[in-house]
C-alpha atoms as a PDB file:
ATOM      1  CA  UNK A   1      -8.284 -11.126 -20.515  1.00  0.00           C
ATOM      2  CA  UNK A   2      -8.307 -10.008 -17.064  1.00  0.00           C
ATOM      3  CA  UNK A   3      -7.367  -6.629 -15.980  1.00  0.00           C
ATOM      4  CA  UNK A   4      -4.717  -6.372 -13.580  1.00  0.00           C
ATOM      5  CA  UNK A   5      -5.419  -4.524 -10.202  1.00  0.00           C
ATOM      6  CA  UNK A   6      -3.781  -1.176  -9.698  1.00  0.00           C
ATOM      7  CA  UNK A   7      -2.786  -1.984  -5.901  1.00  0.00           C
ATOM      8  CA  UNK A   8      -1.800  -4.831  -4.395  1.00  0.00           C
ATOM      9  CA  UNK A   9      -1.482  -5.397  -0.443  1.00  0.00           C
ATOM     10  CA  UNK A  10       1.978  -6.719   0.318  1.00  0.00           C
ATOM     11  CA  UNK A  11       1.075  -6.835   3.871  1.00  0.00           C
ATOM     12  CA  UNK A  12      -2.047  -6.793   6.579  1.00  0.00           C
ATOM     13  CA  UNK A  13      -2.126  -7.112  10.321  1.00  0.00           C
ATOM     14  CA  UNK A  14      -5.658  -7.333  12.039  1.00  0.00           C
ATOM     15  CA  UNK A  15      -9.131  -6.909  11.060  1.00  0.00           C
ATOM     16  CA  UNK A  16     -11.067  -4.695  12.733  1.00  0.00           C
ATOM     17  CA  UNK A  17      -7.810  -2.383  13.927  1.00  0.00           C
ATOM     18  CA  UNK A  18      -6.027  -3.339  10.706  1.00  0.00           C
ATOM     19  CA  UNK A  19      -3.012  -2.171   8.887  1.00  0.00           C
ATOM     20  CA  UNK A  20      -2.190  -2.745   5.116  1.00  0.00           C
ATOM     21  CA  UNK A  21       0.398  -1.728   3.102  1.00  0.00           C
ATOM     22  CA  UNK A  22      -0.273  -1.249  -0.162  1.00  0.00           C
ATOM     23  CA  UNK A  23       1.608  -0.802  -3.733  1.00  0.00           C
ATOM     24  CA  UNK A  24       0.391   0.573  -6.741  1.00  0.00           C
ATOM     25  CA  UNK A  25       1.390  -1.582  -9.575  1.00  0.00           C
ATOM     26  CA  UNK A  26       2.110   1.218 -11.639  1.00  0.00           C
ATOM     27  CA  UNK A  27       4.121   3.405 -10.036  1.00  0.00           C
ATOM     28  CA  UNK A  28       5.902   1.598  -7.191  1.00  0.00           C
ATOM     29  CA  UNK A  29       4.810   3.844  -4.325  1.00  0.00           C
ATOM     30  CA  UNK A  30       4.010   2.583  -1.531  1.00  0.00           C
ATOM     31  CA  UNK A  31       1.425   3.535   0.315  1.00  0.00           C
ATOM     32  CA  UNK A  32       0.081   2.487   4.489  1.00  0.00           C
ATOM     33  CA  UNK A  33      -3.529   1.919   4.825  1.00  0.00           C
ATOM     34  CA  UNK A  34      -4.911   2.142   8.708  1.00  0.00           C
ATOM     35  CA  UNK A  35      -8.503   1.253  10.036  1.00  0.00           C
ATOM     36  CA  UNK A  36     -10.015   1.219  12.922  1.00  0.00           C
ATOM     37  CA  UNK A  37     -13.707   0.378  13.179  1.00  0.00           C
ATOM     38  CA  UNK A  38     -15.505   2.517  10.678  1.00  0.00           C
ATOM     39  CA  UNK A  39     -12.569   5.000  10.261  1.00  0.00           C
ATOM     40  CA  UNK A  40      -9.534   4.902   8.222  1.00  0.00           C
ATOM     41  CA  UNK A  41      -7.260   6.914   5.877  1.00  0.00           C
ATOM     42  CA  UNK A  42      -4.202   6.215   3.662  1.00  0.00           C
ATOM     43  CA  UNK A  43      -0.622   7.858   3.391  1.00  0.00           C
ATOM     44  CA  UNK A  44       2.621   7.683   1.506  1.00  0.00           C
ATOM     45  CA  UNK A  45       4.886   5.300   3.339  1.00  0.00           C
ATOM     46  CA  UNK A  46       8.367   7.216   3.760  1.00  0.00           C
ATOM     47  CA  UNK A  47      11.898   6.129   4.621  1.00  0.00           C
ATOM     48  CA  UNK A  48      13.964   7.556   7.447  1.00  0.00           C
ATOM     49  CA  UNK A  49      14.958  10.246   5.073  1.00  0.00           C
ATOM     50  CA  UNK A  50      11.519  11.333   4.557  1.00  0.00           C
ATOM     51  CA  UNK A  51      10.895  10.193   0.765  1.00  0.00           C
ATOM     52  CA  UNK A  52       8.608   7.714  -0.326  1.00  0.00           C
ATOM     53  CA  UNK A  53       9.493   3.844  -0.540  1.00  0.00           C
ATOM     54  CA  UNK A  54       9.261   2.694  -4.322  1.00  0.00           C
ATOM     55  CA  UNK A  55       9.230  -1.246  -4.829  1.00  0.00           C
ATOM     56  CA  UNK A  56      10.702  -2.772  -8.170  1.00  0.00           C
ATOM     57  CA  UNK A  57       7.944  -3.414 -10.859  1.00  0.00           C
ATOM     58  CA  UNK A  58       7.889  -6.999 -12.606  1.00  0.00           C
ATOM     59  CA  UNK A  59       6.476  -6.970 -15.759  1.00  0.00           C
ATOM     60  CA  UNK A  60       5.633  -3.627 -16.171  1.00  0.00           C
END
């Protein structure tokens, strides 16, 4: 049985300068994931209001 992945990338732009956003399967958060050559780092992604974005679970 394979084990499911704990984040999934909903959506990527670029390659080299990319940006991904991510969701963690278990939670809902979701998260922005930026790099730029060798360098990169990873962040909640927030509403206007300043709290997190949390996606709907299927089969959870």
């Amino acid at each position: 049985m394979a084990k499911k992945k704990r984040f999934e990338t909903v959506y990527s732009q670029g390659t080299i300068d990319a940006t991904q956003i991510l969701v963690d399967t278990e939670t809902g958060a979701n998260y922005v994931f930026r790099k730029v050559g060798n360098a990169g780092g990873i962040t909640p992604l927030l509403d206007k209001e300043g709290k997190p974005v949390i996606s709907l679970i299927a089969n959870k």
